[in-house]
Protein backbone atom coordinates (compact mmCIF):
# COMPACT_ATOMS: atom_id res chain seq x y z
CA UNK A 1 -11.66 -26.73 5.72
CA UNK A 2 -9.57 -24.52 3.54
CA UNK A 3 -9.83 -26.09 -0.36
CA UNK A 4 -6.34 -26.35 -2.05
CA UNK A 5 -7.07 -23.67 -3.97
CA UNK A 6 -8.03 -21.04 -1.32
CA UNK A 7 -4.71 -21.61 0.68
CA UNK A 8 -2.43 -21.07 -3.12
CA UNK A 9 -4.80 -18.33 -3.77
CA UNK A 10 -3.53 -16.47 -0.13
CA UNK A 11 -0.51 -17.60 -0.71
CA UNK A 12 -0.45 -15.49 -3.92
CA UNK A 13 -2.12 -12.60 -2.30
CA UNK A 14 0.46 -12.26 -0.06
CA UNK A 15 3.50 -12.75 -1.76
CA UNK A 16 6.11 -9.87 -0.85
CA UNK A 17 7.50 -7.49 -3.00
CA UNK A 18 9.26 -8.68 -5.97
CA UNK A 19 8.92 -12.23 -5.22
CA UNK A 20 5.47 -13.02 -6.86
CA UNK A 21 7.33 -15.77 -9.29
CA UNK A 22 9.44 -17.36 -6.30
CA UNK A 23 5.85 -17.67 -4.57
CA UNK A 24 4.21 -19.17 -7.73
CA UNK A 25 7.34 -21.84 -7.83
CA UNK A 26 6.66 -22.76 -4.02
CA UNK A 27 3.06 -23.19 -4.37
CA UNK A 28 3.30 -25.41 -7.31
CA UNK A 29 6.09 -27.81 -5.69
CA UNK A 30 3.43 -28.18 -2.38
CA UNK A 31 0.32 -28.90 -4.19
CA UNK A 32 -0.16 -32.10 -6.13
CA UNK A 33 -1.64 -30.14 -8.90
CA UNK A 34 1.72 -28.99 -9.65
CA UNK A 35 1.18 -26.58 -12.54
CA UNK A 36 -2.07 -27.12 -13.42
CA UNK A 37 -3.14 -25.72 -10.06
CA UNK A 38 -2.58 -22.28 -11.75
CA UNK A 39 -5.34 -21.44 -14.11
CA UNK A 40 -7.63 -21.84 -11.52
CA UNK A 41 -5.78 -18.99 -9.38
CA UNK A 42 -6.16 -16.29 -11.95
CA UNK A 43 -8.60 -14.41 -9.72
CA UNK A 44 -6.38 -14.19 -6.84
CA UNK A 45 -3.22 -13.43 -9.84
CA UNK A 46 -5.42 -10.32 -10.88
CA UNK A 47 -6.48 -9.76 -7.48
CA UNK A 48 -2.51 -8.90 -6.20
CA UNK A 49 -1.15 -7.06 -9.05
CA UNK A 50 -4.33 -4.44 -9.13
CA UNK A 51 -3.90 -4.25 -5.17
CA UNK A 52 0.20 -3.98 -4.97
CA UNK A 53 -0.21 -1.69 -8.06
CA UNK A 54 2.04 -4.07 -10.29
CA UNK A 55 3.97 -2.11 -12.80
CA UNK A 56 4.36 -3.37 -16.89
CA UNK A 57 7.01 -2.47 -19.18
CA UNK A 58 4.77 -1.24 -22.75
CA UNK A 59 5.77 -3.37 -25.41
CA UNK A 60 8.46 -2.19 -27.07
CA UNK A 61 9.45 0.72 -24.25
CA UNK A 62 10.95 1.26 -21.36
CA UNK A 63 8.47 2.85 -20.07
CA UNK A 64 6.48 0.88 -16.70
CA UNK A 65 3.23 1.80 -16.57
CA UNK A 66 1.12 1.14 -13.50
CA UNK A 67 -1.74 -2.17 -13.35
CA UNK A 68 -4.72 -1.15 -10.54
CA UNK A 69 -8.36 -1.36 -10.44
CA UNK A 70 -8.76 2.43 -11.38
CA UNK A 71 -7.38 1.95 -15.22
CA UNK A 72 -8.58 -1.47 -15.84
CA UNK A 73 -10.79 -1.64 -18.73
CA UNK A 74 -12.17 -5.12 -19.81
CA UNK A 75 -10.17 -8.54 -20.78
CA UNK A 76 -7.40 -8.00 -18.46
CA UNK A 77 -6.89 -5.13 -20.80
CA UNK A 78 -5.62 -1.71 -18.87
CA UNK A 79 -4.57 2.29 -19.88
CA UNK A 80 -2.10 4.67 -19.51
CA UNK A 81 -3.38 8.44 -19.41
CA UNK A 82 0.24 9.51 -20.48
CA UNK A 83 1.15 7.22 -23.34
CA UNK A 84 -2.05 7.29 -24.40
CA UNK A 85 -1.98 3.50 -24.57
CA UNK A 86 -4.38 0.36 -23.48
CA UNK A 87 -2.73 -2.71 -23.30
CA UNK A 88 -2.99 -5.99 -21.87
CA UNK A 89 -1.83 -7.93 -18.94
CA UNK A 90 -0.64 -11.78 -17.88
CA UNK A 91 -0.89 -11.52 -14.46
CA UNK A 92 1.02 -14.79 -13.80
CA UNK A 93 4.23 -13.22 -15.85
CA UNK A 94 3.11 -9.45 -15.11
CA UNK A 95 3.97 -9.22 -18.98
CA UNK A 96 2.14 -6.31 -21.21
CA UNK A 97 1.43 -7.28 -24.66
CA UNK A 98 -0.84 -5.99 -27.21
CA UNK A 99 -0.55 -2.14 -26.76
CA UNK A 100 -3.13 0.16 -28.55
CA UNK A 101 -3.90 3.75 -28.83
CA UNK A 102 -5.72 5.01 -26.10
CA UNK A 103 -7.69 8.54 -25.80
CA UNK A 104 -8.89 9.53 -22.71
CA UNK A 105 -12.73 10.24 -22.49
CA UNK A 106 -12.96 12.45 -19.61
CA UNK A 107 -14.58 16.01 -19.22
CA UNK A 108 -11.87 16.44 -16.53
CA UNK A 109 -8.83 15.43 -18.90
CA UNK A 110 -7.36 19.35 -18.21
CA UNK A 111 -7.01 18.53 -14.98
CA UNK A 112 -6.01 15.10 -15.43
CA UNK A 113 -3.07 16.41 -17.57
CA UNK A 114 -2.65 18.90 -15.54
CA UNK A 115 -1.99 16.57 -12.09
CA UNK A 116 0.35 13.98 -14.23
CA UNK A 117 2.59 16.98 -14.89
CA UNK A 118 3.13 18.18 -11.24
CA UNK A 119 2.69 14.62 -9.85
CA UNK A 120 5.72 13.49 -12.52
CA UNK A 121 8.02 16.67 -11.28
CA UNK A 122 7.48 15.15 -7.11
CA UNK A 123 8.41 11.85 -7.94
CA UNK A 124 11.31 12.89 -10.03
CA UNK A 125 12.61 14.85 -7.34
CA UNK A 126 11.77 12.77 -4.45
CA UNK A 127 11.64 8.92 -5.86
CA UNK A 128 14.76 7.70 -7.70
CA UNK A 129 12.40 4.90 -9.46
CA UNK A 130 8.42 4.95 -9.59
CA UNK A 131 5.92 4.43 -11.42
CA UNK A 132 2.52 6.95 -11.44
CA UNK A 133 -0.84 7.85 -13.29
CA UNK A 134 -3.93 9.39 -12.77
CA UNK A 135 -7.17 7.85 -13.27
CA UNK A 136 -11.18 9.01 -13.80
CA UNK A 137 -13.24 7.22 -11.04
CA UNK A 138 -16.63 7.63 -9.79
CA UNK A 139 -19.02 8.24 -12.96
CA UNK A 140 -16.04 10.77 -13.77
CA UNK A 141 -16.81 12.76 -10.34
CA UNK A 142 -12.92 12.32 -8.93
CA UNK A 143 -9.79 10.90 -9.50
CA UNK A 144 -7.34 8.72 -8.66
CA UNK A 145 -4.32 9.95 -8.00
CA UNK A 146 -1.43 6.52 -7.77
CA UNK A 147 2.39 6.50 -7.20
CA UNK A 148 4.18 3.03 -6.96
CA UNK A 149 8.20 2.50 -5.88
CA UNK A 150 9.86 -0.25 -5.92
CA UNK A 151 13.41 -1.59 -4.61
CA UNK A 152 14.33 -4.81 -5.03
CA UNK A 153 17.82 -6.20 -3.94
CA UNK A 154 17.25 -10.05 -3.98
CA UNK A 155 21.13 -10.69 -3.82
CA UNK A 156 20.87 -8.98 -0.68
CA UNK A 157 17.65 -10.69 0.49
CA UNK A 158 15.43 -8.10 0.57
CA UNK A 159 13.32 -6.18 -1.53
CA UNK A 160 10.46 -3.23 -0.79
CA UNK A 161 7.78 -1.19 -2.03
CA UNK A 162 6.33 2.03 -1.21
CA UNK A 163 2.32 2.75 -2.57
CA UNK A 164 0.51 5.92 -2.47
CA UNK A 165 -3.15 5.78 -3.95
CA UNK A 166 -5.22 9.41 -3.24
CA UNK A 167 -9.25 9.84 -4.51
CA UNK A 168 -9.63 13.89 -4.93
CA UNK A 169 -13.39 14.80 -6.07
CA UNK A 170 -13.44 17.97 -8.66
CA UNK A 171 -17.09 19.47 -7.68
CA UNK A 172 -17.13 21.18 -4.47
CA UNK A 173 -15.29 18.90 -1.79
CA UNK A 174 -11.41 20.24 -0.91
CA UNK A 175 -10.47 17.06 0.80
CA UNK A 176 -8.29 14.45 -0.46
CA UNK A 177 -8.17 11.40 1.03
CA UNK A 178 -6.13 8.34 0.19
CA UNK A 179 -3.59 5.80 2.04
CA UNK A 180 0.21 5.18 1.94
CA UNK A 181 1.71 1.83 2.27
CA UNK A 182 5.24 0.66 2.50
CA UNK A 183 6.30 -3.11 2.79
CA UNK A 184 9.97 -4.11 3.10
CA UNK A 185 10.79 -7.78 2.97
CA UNK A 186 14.22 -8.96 4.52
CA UNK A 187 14.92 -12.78 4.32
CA UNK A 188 18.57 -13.30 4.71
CA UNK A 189 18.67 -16.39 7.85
CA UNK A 190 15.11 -15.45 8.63
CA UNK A 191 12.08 -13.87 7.76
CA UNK A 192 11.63 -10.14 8.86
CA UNK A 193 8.54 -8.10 6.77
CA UNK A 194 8.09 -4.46 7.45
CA UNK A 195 4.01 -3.76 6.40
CA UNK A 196 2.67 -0.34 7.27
CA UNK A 197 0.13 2.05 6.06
CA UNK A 198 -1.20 5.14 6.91
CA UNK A 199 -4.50 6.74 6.55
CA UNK A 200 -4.67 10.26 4.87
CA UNK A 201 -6.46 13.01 4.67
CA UNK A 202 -5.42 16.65 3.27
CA UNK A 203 -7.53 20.08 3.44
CA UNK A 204 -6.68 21.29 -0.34
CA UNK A 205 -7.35 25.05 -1.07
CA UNK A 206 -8.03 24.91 -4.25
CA UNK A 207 -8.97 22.40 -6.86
CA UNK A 208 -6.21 22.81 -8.63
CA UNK A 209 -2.64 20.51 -10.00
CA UNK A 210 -0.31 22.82 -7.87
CA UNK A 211 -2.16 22.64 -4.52
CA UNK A 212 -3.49 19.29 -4.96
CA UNK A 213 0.00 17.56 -5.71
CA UNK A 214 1.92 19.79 -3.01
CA UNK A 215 -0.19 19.00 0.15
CA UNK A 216 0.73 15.19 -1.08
CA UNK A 217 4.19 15.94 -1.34
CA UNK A 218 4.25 17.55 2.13
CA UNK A 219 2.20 14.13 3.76
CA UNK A 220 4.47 11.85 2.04
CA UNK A 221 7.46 13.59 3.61
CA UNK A 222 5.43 13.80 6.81
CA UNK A 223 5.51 10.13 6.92
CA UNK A 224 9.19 10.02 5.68
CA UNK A 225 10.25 11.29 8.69
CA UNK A 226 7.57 9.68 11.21
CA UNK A 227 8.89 6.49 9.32
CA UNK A 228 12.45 7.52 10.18
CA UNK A 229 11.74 8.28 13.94
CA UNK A 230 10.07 5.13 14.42
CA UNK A 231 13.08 3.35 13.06
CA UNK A 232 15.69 4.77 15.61
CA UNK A 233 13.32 4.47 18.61
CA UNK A 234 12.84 0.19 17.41
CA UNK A 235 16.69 0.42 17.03
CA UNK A 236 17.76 1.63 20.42
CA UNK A 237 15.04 -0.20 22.20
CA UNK A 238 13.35 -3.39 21.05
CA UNK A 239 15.65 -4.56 18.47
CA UNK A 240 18.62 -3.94 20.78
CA UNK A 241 16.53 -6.65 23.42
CA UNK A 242 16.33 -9.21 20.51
CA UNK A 243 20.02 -8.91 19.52
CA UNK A 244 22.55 -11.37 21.54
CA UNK A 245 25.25 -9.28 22.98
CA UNK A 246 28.92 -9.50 21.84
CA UNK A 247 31.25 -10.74 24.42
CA UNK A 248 34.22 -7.97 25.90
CA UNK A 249 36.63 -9.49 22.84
CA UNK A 250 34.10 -7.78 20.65
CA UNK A 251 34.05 -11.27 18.74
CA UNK A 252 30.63 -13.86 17.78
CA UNK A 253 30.95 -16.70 19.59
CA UNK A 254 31.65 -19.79 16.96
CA UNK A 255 28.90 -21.68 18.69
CA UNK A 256 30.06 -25.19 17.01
CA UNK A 257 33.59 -24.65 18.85
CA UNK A 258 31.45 -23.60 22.15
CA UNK A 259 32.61 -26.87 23.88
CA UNK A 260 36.72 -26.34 23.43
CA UNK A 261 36.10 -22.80 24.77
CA UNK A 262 37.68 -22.23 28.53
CA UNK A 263 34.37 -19.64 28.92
CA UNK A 264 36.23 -17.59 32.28
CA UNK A 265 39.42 -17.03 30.36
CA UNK A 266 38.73 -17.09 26.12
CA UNK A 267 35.54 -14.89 26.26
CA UNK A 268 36.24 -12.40 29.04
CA UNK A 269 39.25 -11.58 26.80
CA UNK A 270 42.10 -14.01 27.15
CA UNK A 271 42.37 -13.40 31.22
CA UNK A 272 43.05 -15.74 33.11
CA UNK A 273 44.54 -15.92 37.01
């Protein structure tokens, strides 16, 4: 059987966008530990904020910078290739505090540079809020290539998040590969998540910022519109079979007034013989 801390610890893991601290309050009202249940969940903190690629506000800036396992450095410290800043992270507030100059050690920082200026020109002109950064991996054979955007409307029950992560390899390969993610949560009178991902793969011509950053831009839209299509088909067919239908006055039936209701005559529209 499940220990008490295994259950909190996927209860963290899968709390939906935006709603990490609304999780953390529900999971200390059901366990007896109450608060002191959540030191021992750090793992499983630091485990969903590298994974949903958490964004951090830099100390003193507005400036959200991404939290993922490809700029994580040691003591839940992190980097930022274009602030040139480490800094470090609560995972239970998603608070940044002690920022610090950060240089890059990479013998692919041109590039690096490079891919944060045409990946910060796409999001501009396709996200109106995100967070990005590119990232060294592999013994500084490839990088990461990550774009986070979030939504969150809580006062209209729902909030979202769209991730992008890519790996591109600098020697000889010309194929990125990566996955995109979006997860909507809607939770007004019910509980209705939207989680989807899709696996990518794009030819690139060249090693180079321009085409790396445009074949992304094109499978991002790609999905866009398969996202769209996918949408209207769900709308006109299986969402229409869950929805009750409206009677001919056009009106919802008030359901705690069904039994004053003469059904032949009020609901077919006031006609009666």
């Amino acid at each position: 059987m499940a220990s008490t801390v295994e259950l909190a610890s996927s209860f963290i893991e899968g709390a939906p966008p935006g709603e990490l601290a609304d999780v953390i309050a529900d999971v200390k009202t059901l366990t007896s530990d109450g608060e002191d249940i959540i030191p021992s969940l750090a793992p499983a903190f630091e485990r969903y904020n590298e994974k949903q690629l958490t964004t951090v506000k830099l100390p003193g800036a507005s400036q959200e910078v991404i939290v993922s396992e490809f700029n994580k450095l040691e003591d839940n410290r992190y980097f930022d290739v274009e602030s040139q800043t480490s800094f470090e992270v609560d995972h239970v507030t998603q608070e940044a505090s002690g920022a610090q100059s950060y240089v890059l050690e990479s013998q692919n920082a041109d590039l690096i540079k490079s891919l944060l200026k045409s990946l910060a020109a796409h999001a501009s002109e396709h996200y109106p809020s995100c967070s990005y950064g590119v990232y060294p991996i592999e013994d500084d054979s490839a990088v990461a290539i990550v774009l986070v955007a979030n939504r969150y409307s809580p006062n209209n029950f729902w909030n979202g998040r769209f991730r992008a992560v890519y790996q591109a390899p600098v020697s000889s390969s010309t194929t990125v590969t990566g996955k995109i993610q979006v997860d909507v949560h809607y939770y007004e009178d019910g509980n209705v998540a939207l989680n989807t991902n899709k696996p990518i793969s794009l030819s690139i011509p060249s090693i180079s910022a321009e085409s790396i950053i445009s074949r992304i831009a094109a499978a991002e839209r790609d999905y866009q519109e398969d996202l769209n299509r996918a949408f209207v088909q769900m709308s006109e067919g299986a969402f229409k079979g869950l929805r009750r239908q409206l009677p001919i006055t056009r009106q919802k039936v008030e359901w705690e007034k069904v039994g004053g209701y003469r059904l032949g005559q009020d609901i077919a529209g006031g006609k009666g013989r």
